[in-house]
N, C-alpha and C. Protein backbone atom coordinates (compact mmCIF):
# COMPACT_ATOMS: atom_id res chain seq x y z
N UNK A 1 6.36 -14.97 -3.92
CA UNK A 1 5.61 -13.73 -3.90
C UNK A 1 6.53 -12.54 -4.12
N UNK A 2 7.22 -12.28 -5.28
CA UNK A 2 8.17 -11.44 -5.37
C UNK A 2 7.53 -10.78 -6.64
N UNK A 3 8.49 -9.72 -7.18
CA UNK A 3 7.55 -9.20 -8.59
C UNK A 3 8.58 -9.36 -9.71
N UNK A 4 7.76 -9.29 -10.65
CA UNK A 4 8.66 -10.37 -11.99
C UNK A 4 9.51 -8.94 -12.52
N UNK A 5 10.30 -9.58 -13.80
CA UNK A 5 11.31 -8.60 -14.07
C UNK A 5 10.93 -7.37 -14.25
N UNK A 6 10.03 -6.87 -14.59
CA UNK A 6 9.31 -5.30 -14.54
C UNK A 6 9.21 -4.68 -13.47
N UNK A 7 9.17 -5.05 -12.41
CA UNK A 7 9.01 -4.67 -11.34
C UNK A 7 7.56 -4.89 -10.75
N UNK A 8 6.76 -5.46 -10.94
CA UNK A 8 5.05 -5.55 -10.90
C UNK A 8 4.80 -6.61 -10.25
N UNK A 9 4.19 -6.80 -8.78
CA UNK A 9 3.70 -7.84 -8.30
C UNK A 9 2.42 -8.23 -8.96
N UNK A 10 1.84 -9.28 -9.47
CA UNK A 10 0.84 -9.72 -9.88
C UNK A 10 0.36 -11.03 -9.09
N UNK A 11 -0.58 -11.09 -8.03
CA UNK A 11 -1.14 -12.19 -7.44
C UNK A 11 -2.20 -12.18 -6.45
N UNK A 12 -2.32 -12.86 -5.69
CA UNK A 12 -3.52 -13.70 -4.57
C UNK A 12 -3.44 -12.30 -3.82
N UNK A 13 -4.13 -11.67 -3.35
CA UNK A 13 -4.17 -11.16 -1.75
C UNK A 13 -5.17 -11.09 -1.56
N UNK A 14 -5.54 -10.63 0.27
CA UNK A 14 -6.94 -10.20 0.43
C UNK A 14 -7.04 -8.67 1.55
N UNK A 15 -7.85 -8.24 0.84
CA UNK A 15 -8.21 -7.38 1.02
C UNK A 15 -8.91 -6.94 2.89
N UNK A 16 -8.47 -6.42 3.55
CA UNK A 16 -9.44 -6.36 5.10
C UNK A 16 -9.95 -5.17 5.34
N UNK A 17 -11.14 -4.90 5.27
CA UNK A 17 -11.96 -3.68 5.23
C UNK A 17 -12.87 -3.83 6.80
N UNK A 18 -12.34 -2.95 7.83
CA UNK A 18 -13.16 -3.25 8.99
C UNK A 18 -13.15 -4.49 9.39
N UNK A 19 -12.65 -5.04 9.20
CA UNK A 19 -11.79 -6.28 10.02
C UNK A 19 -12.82 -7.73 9.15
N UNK A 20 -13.04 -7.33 7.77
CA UNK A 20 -13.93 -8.19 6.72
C UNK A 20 -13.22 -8.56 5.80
N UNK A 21 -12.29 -9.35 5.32
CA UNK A 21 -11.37 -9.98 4.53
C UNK A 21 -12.17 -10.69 3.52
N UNK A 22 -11.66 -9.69 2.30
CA UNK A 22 -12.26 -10.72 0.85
C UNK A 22 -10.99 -11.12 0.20
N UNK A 23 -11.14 -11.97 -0.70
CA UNK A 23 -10.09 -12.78 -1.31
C UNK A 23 -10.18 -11.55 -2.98
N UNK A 24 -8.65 -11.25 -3.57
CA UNK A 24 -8.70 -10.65 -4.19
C UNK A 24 -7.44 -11.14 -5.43
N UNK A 25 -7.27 -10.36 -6.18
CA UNK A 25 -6.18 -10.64 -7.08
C UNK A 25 -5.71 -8.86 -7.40
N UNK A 26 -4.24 -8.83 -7.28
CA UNK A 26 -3.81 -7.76 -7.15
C UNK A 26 -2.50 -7.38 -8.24
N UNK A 27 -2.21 -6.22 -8.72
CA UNK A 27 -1.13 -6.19 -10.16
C UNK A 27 -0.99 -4.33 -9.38
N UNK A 28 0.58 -4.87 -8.35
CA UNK A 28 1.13 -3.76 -8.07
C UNK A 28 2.63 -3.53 -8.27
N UNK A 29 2.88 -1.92 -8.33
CA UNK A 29 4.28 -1.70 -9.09
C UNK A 29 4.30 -0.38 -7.76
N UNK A 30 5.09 0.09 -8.16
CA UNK A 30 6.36 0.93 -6.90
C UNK A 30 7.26 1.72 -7.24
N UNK A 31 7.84 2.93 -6.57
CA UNK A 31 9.06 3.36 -6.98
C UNK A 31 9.33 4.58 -5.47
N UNK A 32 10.75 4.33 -5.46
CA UNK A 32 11.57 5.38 -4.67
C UNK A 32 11.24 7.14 -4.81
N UNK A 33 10.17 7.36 -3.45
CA UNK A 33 9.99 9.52 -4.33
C UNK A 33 11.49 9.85 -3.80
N UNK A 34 12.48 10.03 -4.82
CA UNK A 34 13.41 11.13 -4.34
C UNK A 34 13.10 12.37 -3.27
N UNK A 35 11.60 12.57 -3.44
CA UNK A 35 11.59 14.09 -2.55
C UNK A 35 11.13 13.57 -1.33
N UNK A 36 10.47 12.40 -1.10
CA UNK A 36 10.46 12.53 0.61
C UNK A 36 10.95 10.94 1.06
N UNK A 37 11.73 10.00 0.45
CA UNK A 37 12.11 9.06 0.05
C UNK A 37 11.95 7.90 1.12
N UNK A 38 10.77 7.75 0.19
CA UNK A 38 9.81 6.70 0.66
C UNK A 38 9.05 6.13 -0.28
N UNK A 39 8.84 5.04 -0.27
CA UNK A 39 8.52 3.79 -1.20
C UNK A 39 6.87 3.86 -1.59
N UNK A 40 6.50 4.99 -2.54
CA UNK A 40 5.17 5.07 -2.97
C UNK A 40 4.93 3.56 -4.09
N UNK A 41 3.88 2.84 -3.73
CA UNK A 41 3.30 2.18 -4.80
C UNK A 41 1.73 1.89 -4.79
N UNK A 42 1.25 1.45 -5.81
CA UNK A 42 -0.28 1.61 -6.36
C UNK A 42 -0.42 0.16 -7.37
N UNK A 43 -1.98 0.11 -7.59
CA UNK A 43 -2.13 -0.99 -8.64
C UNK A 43 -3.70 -0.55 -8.19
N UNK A 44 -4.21 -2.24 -9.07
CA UNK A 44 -5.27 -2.27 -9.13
C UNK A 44 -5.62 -3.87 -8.61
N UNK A 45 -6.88 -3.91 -7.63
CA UNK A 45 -7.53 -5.14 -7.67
C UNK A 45 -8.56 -5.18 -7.91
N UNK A 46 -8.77 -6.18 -8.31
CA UNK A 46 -9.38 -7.58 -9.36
C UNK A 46 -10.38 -8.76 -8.66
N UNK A 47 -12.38 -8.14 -8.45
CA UNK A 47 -13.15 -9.27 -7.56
C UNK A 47 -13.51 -8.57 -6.65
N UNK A 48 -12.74 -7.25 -6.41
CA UNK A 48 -13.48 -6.44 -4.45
C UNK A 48 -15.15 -6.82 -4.92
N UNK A 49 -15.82 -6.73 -3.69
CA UNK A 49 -17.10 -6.20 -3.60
C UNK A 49 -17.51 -5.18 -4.04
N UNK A 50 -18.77 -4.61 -4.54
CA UNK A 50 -19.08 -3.86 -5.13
C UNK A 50 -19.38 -2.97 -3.82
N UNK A 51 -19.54 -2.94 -2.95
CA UNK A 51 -19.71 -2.31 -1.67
C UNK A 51 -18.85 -1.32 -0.89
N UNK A 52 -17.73 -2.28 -1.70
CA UNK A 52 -16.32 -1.24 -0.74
C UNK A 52 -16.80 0.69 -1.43
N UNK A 53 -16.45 1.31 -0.19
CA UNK A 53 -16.40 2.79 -0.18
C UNK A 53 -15.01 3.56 -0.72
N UNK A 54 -14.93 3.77 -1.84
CA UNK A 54 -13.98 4.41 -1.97
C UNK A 54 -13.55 5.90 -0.95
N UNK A 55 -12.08 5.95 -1.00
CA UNK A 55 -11.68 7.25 0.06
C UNK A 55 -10.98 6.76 1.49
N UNK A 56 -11.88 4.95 1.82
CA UNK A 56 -11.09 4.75 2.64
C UNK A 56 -9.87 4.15 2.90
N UNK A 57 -9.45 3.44 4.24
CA UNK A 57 -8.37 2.49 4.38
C UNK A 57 -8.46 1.54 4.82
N UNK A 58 -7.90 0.41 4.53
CA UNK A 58 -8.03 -0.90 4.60
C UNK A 58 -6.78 -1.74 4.76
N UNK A 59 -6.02 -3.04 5.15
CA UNK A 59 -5.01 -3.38 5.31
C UNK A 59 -5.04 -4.67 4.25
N UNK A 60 -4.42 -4.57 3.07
CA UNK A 60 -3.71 -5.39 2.40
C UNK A 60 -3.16 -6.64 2.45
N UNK A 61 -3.27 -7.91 2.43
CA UNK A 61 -2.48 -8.98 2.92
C UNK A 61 -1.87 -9.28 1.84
N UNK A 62 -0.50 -10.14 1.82
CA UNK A 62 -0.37 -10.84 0.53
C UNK A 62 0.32 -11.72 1.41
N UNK A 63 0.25 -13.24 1.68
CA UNK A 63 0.77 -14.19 2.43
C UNK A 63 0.70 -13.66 3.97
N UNK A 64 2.00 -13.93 4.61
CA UNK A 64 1.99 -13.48 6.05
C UNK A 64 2.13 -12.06 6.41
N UNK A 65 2.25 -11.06 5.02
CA UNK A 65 2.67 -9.25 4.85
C UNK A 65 1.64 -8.87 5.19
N UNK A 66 1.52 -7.55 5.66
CA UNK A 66 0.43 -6.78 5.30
C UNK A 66 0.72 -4.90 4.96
N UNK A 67 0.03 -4.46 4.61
CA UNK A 67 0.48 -2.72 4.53
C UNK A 67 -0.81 -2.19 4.51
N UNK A 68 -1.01 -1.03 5.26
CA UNK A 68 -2.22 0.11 4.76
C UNK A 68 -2.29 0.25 3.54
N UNK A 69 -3.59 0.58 2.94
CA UNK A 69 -3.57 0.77 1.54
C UNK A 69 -5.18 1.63 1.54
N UNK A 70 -4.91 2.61 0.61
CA UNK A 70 -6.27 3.46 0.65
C UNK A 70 -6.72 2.97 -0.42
N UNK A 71 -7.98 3.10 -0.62
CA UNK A 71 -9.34 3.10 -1.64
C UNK A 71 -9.08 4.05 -2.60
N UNK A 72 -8.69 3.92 -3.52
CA UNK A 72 -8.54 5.57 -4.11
C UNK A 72 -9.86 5.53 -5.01
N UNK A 73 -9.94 4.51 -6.13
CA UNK A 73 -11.26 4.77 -6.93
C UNK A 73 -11.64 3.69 -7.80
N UNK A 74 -12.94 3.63 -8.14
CA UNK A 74 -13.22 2.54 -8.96
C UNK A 74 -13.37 2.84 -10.40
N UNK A 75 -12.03 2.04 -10.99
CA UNK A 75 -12.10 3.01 -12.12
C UNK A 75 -13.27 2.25 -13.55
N UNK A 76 -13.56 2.60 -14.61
CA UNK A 76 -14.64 2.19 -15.13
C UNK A 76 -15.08 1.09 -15.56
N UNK A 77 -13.54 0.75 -15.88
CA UNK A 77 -13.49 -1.15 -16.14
C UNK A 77 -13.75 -1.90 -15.00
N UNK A 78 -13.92 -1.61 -13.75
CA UNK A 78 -14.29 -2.41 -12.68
C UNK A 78 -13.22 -2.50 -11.33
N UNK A 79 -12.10 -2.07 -11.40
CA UNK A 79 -11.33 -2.73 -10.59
C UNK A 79 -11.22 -1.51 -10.08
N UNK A 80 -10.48 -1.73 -8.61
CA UNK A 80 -10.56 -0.72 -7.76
C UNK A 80 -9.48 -0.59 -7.38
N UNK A 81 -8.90 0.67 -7.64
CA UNK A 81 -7.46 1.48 -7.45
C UNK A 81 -6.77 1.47 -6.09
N UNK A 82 -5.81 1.13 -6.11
CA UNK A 82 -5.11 1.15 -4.19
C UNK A 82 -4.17 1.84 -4.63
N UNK A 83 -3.50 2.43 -3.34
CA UNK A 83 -2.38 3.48 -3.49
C UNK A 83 -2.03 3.01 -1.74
N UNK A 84 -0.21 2.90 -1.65
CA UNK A 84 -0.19 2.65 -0.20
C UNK A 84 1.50 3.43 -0.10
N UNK A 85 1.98 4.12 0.51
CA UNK A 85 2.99 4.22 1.23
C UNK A 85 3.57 3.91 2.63
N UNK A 86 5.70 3.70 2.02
CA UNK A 86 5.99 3.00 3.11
C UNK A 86 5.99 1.33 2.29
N UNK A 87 6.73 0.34 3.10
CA UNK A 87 6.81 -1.42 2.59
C UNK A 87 5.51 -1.35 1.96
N UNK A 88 5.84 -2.40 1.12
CA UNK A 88 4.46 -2.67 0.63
C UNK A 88 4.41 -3.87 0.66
N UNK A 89 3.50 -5.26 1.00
CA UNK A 89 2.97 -6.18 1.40
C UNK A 89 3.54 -6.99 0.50
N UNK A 90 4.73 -7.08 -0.68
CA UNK A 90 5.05 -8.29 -1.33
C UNK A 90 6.68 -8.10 -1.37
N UNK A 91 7.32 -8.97 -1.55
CA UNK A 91 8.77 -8.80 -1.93
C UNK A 91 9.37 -8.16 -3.05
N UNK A 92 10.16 -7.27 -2.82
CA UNK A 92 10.56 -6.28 -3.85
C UNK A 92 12.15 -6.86 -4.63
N UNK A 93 12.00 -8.10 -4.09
CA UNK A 93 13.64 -8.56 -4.74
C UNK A 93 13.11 -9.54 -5.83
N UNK A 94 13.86 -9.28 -6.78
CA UNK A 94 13.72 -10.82 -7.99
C UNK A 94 14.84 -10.68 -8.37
N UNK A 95 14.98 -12.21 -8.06
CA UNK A 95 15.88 -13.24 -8.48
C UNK A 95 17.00 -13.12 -7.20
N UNK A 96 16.67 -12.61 -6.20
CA UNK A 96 18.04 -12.44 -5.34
C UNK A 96 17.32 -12.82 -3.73
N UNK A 97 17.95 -12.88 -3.29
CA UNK A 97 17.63 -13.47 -1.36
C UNK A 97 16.37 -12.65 -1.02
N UNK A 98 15.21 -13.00 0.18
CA UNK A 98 14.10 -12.00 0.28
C UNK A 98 14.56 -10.87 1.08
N UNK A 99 14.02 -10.02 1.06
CA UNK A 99 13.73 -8.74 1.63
C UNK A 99 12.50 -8.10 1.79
N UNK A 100 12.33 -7.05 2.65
CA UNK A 100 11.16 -6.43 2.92
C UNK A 100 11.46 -5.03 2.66
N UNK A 101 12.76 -4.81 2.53
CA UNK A 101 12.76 -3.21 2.40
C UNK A 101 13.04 -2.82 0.88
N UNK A 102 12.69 -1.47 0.47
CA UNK A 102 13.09 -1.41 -1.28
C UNK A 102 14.38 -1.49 -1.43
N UNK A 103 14.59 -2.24 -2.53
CA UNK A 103 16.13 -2.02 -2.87
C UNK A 103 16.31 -0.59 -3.47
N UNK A 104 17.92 -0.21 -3.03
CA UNK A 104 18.36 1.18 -3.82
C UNK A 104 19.21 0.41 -5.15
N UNK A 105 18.86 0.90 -5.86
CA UNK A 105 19.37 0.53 -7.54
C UNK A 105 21.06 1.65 -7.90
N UNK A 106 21.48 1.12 -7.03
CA UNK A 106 23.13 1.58 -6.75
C UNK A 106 23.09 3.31 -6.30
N UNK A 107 21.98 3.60 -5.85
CA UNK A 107 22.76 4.70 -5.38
C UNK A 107 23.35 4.78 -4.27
N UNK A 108 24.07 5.90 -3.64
CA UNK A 108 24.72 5.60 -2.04
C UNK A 108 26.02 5.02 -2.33
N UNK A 109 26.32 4.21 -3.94
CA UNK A 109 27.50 3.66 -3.81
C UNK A 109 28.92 4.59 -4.05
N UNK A 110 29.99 4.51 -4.43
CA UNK A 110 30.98 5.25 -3.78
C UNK A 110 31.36 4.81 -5.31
């Protein structure tokens, strides 16, 4: 459950809305905000219910992870937009040992 060389998790999760877990398919990507530096990432899933309320929050699973993740919108092709800051619910390392926290891409180094 890591994300391939692009940086993009693509897979299984489910979704928990009010403590109602649907099975989903999810294609999320990430990046470091320099200005308040913290690990913003977003995507889209793939199967929600047509029910879910956009605007709210809901907790994310992907295996044993989980992260807050808001509702942002359903966009026209069908799938419904998440946006979550802070870890995000899949492994951010490829090809190297797991981790949970973002990697820094050499900065900090000397």
């Amino acid at each position: 459950m890591t994300v391939d060389e692009t940086g993009v998790f693509d897979g299984a999760a489910e979704l928990d809305v009010a403590g109602v877990r649907c099975p989903v398919r999810v294609r999320l990507a990430g990046h470091l905000n320099p200005i308040d530096g913290r690990y913003h990432w977003q995507g889209l899933a793939y199967g929600t219910p047509d029910e879910l309320q956009v605007g709210k929050t809901a907790q994310l699973w992907i295996g044993n992870r989980s992260a807050a993740v808001r509702l942002v919108e359903m966009i026209p092709s069908g799938q419904l937009m998440l946006s979550g800051v802070g870890t995000p619910p899949y492994d951010l390392s490829y090809g190297e040992a797991s981790s949970t926290e973002p990697r820094d891409p050499g900065h900090g180094q000397r």
